[in-house]
C-alpha atoms as a PDB file:
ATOM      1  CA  UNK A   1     -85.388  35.372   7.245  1.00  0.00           C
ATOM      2  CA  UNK A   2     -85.088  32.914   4.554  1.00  0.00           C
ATOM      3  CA  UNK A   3     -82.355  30.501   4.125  1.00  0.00           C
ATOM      4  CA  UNK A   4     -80.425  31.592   1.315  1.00  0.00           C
ATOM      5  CA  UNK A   5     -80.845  35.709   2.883  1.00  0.00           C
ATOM      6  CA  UNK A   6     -78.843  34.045   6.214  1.00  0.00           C
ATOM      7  CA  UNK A   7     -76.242  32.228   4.219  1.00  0.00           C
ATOM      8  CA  UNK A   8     -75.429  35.419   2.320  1.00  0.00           C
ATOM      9  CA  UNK A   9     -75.172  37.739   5.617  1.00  0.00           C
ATOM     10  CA  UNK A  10     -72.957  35.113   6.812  1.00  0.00           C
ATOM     11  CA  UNK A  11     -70.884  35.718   4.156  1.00  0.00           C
ATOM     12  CA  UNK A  12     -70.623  39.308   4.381  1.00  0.00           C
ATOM     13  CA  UNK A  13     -70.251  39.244   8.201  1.00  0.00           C
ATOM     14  CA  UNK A  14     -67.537  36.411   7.824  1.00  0.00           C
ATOM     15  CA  UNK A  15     -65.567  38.666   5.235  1.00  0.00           C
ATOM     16  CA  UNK A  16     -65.348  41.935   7.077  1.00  0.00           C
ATOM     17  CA  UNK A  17     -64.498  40.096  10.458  1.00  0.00           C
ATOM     18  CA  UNK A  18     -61.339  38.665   8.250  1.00  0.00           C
ATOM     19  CA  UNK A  19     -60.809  42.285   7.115  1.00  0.00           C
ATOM     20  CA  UNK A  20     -61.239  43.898   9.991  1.00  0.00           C
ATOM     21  CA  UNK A  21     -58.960  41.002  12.099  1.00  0.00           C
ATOM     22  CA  UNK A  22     -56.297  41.402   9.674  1.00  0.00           C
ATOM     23  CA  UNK A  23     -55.420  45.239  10.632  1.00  0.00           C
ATOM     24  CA  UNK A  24     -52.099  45.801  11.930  1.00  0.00           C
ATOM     25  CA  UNK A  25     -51.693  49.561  13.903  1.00  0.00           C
ATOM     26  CA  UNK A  26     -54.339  50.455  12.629  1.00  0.00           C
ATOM     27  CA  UNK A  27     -53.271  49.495   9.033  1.00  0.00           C
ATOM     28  CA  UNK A  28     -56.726  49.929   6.799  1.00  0.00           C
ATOM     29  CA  UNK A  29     -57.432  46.880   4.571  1.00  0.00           C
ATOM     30  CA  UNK A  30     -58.145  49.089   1.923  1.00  0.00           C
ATOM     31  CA  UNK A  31     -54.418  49.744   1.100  1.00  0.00           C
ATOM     32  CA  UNK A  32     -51.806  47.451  -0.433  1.00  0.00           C
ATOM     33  CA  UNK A  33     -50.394  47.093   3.203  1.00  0.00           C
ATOM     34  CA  UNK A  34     -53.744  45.871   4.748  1.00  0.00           C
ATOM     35  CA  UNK A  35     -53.859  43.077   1.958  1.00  0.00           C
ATOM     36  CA  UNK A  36     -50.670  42.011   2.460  1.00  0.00           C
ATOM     37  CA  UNK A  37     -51.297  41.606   6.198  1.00  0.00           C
ATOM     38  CA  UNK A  38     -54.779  39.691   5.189  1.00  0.00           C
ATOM     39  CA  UNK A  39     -52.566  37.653   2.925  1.00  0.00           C
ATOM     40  CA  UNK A  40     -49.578  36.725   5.650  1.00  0.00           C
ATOM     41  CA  UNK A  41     -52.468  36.110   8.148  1.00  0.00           C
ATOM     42  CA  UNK A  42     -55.236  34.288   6.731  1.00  0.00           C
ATOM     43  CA  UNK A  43     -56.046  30.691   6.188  1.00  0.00           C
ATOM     44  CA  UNK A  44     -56.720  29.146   2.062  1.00  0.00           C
ATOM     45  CA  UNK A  45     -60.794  29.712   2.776  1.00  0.00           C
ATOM     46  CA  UNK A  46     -60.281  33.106   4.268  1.00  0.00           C
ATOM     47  CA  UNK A  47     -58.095  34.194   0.991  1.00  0.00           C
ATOM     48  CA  UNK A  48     -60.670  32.940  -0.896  1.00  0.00           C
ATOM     49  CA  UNK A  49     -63.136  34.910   0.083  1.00  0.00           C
ATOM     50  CA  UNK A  50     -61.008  38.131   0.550  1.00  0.00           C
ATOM     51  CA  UNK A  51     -60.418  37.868  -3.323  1.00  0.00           C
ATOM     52  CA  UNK A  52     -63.760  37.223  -4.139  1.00  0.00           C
ATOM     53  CA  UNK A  53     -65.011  40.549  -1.928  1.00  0.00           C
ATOM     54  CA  UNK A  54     -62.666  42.668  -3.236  1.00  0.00           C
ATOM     55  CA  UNK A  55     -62.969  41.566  -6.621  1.00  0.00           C
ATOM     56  CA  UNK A  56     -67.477  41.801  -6.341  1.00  0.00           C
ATOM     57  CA  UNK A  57     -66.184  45.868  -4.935  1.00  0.00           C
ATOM     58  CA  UNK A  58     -64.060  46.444  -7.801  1.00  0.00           C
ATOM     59  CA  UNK A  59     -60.993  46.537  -6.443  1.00  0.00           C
ATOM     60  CA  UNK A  60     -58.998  44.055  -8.494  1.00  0.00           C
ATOM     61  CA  UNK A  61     -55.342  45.236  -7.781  1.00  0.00           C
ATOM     62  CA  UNK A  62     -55.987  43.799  -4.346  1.00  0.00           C
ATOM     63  CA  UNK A  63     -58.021  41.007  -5.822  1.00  0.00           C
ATOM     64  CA  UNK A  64     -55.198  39.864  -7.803  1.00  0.00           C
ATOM     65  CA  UNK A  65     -52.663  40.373  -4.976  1.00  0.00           C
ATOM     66  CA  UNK A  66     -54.509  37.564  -3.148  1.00  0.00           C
ATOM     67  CA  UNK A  67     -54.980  35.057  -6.041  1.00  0.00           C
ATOM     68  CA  UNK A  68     -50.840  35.565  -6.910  1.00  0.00           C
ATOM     69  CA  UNK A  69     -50.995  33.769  -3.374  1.00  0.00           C
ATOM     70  CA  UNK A  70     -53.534  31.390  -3.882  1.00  0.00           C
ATOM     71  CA  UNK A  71     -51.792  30.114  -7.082  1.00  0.00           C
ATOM     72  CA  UNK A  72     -48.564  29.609  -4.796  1.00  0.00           C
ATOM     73  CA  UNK A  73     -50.402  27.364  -2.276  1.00  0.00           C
ATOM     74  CA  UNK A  74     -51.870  25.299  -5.260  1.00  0.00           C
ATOM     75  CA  UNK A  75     -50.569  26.550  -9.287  1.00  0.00           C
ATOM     76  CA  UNK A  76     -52.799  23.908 -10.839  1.00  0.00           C
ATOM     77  CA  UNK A  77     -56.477  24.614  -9.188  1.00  0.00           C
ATOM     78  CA  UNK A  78     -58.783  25.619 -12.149  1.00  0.00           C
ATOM     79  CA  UNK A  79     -60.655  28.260  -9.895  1.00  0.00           C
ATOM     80  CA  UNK A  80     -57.498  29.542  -9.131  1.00  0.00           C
ATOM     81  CA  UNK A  81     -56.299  30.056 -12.727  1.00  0.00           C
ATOM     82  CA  UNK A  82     -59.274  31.191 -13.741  1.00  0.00           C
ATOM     83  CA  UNK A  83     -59.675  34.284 -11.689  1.00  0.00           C
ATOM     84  CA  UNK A  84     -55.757  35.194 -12.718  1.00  0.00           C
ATOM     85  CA  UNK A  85     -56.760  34.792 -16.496  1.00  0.00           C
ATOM     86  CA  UNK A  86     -60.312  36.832 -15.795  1.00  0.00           C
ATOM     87  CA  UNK A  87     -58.124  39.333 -13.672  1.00  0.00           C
ATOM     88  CA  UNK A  88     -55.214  39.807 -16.028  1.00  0.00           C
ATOM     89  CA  UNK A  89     -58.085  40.279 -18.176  1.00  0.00           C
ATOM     90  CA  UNK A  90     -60.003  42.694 -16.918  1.00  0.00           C
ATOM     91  CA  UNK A  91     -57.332  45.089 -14.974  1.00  0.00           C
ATOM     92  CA  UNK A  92     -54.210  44.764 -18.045  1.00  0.00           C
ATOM     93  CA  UNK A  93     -56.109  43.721 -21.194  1.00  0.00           C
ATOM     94  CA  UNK A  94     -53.071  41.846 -21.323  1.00  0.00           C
ATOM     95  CA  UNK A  95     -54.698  38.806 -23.218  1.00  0.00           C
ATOM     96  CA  UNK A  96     -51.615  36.794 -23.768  1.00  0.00           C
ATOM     97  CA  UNK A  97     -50.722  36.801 -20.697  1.00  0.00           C
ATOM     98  CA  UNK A  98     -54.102  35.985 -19.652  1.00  0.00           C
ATOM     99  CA  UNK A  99     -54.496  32.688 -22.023  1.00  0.00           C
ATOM    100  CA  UNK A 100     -52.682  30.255 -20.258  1.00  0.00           C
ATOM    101  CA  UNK A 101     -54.476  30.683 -16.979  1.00  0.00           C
ATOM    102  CA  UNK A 102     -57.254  30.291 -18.495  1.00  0.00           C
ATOM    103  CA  UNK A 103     -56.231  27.377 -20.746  1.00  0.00           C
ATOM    104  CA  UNK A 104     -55.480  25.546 -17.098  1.00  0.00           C
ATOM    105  CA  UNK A 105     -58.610  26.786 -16.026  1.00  0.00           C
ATOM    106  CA  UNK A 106     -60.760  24.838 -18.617  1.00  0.00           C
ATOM    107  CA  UNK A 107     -59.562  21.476 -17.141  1.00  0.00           C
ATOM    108  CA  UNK A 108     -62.543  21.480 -14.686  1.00  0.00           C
ATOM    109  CA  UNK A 109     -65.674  23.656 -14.856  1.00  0.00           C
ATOM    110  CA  UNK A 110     -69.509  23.923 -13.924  1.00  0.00           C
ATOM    111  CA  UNK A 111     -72.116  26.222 -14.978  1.00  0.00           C
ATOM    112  CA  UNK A 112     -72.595  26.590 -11.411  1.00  0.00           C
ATOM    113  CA  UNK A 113     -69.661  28.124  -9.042  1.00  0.00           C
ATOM    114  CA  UNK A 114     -69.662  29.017  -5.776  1.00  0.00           C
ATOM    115  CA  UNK A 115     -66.859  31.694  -6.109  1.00  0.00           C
ATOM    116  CA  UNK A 116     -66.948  32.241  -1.974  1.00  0.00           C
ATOM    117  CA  UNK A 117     -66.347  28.616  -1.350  1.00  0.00           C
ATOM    118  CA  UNK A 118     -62.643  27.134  -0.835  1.00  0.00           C
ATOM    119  CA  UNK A 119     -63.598  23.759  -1.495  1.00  0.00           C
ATOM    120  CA  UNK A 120     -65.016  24.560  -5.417  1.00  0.00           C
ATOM    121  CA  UNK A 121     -61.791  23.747  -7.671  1.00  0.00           C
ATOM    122  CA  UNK A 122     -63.926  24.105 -10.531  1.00  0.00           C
ATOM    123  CA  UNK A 123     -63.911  26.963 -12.576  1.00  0.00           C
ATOM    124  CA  UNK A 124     -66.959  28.335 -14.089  1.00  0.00           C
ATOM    125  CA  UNK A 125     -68.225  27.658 -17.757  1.00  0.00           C
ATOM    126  CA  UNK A 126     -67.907  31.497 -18.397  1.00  0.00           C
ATOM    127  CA  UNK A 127     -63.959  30.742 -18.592  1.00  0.00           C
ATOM    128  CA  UNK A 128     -64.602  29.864 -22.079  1.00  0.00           C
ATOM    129  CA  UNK A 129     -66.032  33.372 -23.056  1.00  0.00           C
ATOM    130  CA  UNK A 130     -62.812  34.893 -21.764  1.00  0.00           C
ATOM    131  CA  UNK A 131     -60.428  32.587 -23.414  1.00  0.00           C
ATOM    132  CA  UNK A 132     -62.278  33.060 -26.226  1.00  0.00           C
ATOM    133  CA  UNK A 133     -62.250  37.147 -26.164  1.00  0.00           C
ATOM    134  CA  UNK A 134     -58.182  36.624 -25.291  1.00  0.00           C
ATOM    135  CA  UNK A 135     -57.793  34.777 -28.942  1.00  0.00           C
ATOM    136  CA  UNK A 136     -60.650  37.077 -29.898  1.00  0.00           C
ATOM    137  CA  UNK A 137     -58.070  40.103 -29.002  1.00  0.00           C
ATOM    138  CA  UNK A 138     -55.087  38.426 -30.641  1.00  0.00           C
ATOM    139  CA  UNK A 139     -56.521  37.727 -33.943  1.00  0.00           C
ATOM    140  CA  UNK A 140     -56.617  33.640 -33.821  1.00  0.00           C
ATOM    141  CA  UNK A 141     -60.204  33.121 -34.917  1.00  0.00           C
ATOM    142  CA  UNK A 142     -60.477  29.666 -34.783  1.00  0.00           C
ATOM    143  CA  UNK A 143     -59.367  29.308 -31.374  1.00  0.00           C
ATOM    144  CA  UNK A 144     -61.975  32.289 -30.624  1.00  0.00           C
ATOM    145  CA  UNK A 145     -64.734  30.764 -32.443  1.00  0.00           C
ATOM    146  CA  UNK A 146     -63.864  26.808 -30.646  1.00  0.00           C
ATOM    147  CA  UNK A 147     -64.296  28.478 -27.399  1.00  0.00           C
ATOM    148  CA  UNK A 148     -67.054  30.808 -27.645  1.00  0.00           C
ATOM    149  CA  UNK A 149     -68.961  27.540 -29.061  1.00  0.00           C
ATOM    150  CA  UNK A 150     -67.786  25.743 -25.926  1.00  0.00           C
ATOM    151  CA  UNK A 151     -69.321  28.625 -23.669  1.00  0.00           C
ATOM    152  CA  UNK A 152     -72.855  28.323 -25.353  1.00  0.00           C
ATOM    153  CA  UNK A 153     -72.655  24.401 -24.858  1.00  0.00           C
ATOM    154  CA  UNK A 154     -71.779  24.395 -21.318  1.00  0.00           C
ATOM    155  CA  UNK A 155     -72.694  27.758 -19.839  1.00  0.00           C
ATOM    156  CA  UNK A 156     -76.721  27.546 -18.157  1.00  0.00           C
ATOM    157  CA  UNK A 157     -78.965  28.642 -20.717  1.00  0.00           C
ATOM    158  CA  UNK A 158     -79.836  31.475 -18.607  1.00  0.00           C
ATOM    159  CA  UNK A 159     -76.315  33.168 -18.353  1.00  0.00           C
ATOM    160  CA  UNK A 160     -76.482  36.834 -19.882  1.00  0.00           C
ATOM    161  CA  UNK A 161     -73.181  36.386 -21.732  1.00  0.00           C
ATOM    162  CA  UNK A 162     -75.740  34.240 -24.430  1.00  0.00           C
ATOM    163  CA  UNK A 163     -76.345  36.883 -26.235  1.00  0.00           C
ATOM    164  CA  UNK A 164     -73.028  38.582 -26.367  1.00  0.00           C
ATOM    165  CA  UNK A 165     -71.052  35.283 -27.547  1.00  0.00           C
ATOM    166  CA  UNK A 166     -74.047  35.196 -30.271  1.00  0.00           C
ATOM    167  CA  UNK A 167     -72.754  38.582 -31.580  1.00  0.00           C
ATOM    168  CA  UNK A 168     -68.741  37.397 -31.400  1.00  0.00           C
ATOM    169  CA  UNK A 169     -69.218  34.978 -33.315  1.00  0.00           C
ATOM    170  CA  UNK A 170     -70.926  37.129 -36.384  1.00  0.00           C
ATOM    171  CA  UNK A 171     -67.590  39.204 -35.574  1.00  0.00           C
ATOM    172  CA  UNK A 172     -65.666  36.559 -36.484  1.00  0.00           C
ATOM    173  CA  UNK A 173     -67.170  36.317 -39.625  1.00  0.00           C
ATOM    174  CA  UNK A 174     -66.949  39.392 -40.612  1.00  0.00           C
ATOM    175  CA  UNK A 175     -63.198  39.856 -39.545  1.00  0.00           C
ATOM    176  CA  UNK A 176     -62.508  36.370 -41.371  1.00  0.00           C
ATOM    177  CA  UNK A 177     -63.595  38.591 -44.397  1.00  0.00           C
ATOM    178  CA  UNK A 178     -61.674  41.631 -43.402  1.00  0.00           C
ATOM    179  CA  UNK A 179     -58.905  39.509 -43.082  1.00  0.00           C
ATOM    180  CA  UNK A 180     -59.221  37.628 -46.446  1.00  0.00           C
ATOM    181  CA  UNK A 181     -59.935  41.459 -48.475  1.00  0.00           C
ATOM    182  CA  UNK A 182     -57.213  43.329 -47.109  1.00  0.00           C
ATOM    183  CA  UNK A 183     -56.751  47.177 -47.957  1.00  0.00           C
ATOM    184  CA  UNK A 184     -53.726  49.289 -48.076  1.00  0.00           C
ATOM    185  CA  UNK A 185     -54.762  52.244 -44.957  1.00  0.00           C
ATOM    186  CA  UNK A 186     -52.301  55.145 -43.807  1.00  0.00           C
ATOM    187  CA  UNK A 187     -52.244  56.268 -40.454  1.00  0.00           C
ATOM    188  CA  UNK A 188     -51.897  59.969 -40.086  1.00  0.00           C
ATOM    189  CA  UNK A 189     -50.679  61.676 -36.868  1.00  0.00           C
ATOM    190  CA  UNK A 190     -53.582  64.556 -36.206  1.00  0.00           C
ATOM    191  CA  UNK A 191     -51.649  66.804 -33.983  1.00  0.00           C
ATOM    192  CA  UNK A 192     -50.429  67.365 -30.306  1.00  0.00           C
ATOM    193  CA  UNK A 193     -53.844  68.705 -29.650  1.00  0.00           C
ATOM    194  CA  UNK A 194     -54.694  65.167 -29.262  1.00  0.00           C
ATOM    195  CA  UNK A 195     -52.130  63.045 -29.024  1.00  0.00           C
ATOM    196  CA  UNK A 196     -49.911  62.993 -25.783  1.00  0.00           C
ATOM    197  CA  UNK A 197     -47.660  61.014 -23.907  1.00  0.00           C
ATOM    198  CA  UNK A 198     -50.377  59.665 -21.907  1.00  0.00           C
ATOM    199  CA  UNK A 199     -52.808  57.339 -22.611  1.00  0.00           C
ATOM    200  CA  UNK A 200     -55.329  58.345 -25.619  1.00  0.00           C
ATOM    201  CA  UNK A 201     -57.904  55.861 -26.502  1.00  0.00           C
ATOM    202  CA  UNK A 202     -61.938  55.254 -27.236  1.00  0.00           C
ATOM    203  CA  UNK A 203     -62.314  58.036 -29.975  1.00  0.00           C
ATOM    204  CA  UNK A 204     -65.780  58.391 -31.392  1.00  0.00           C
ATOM    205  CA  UNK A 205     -66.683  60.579 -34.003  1.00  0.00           C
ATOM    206  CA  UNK A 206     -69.403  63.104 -34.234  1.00  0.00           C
ATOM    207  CA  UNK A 207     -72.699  61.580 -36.914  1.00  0.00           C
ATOM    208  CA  UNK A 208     -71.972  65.464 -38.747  1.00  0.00           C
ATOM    209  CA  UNK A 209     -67.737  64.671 -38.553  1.00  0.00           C
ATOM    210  CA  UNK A 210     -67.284  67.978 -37.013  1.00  0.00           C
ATOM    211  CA  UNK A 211     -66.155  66.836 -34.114  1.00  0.00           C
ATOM    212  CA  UNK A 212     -63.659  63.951 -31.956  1.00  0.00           C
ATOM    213  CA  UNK A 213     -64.255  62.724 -28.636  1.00  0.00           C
ATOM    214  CA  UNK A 214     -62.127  60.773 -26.996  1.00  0.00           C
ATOM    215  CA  UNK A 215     -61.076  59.366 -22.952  1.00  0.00           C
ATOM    216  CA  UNK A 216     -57.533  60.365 -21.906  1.00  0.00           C
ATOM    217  CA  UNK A 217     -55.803  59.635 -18.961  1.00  0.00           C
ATOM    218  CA  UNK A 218     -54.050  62.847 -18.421  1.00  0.00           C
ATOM    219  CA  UNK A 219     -53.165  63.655 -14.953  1.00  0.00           C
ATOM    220  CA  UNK A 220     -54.858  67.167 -13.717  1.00  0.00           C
ATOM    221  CA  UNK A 221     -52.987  70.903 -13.581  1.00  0.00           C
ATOM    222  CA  UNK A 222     -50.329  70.821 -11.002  1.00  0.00           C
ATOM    223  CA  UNK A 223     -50.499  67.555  -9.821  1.00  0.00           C
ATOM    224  CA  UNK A 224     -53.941  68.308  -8.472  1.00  0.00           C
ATOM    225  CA  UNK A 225     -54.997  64.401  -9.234  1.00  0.00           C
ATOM    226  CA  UNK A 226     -52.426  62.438  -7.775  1.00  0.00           C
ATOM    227  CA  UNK A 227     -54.575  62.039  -3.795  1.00  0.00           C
ATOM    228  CA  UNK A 228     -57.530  60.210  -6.338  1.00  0.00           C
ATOM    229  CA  UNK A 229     -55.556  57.720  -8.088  1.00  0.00           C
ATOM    230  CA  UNK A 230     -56.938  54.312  -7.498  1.00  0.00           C
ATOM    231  CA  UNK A 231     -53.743  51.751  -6.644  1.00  0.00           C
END
């Protein structure tokens, strides 16, 4: 087996012995209860990776239960802020709240991070894509456009996000000439067929206009949803 196979099987191996350790009667780690059992009974390295694992498997609400704590034992660490700021990110959209993590998080940061490793306090170069998305979202192009140029001058050369900071910043442009030739729009209300009390968002119409699609988080008939809602 070659070298960098082992290290990565330690890894995994290391990671579920923490999660499996950390049950309490028979408390799965896989609920809110299990991570707060990891998080009252593991070491700084062993949060570390916990975080990391659960935020590679998706599940980010635990993710970010674990960095809240890792950000008590030490509120500076760049690594630490920047997986808040990513997290915040990524699970609220919440981009102001997101910004000064990752603001923090700039203070120290390599193209190369290893994010299973308690002793890396940097954070990695990518943080500047996200800040730069977060001013992106909040309309402050010139602090988008200074740290998207920051990401292509100290990412690696080889990071995929190249080519999708490339295309922000033609955004920019064009919303810097949105911005400057503004037009008078109204916003009409299409009906209760489509708009609810729930979250209605992504609509895309049809290329012949005969038709709107659109995601909506609606819960199912008679509750019928509730047993598959992700925490």
């Amino acid at each position: 087996m070659k070298p960098l196979k082992k290290i990565i099987l330690v890894i995994i191996v290391f990671t579920l012995c923490n999660l499996v350790s950390a049950q309490t009667n028979k408390t799965s780690p896989w609920t809110k209860e299990g991570v707060q059992a990891i998080i009252e009974k593991s070491n700084e390295a062993q949060l570390v990776n916990n975080t990391s694992m659960f935020t590679q498997e998706g599940y980010l609400i635990f993710a970010e239960m674990i960095v809240d704590r890792l950000l008590e034992i030490n509120p500076s660490q760049p690594n630490y802020n920047y997986r808040k700021g990513f997290l915040l990110l990524e699970i609220y959209r919440n981009y102001n709240r997101a910004i000064p993590y990752l603001k923090r998080a700039t203070a120290s940061t390599h193209p190369d991070v290893d994010m299973f490793s308690a002793r890396e306090q940097r954070a990695p170069a990518d943080v500047f894509f996200h800040l730069g998305r977060s001013y992106h979202y909040a309309e402050n192009i010139d602090s988008a456009r200074y740290n998207y140029e920051q990401f292509l001058l100290k990412s690696s050369k080889k990071s995929e996000l190249i080519p999708v900071v490339k295309m922000r910043l033609e955004q920019l442009i064009t919303a810097e000439r949105l911005i400057a030739q503004k037009t008078d729009i109204v916003f009409r209300n299409i009906g209760k067929n489509v708009n609810t009390k729930y979250p209605d968002y992504s609509s895309v119409i049809s290329f012949d206009g005969s038709a709107l699609y659109f995601t909506s988080r609606r819960p199912w008939y008679n509750g019928e949803s509730e047993a598959f809602k992700d925490p």
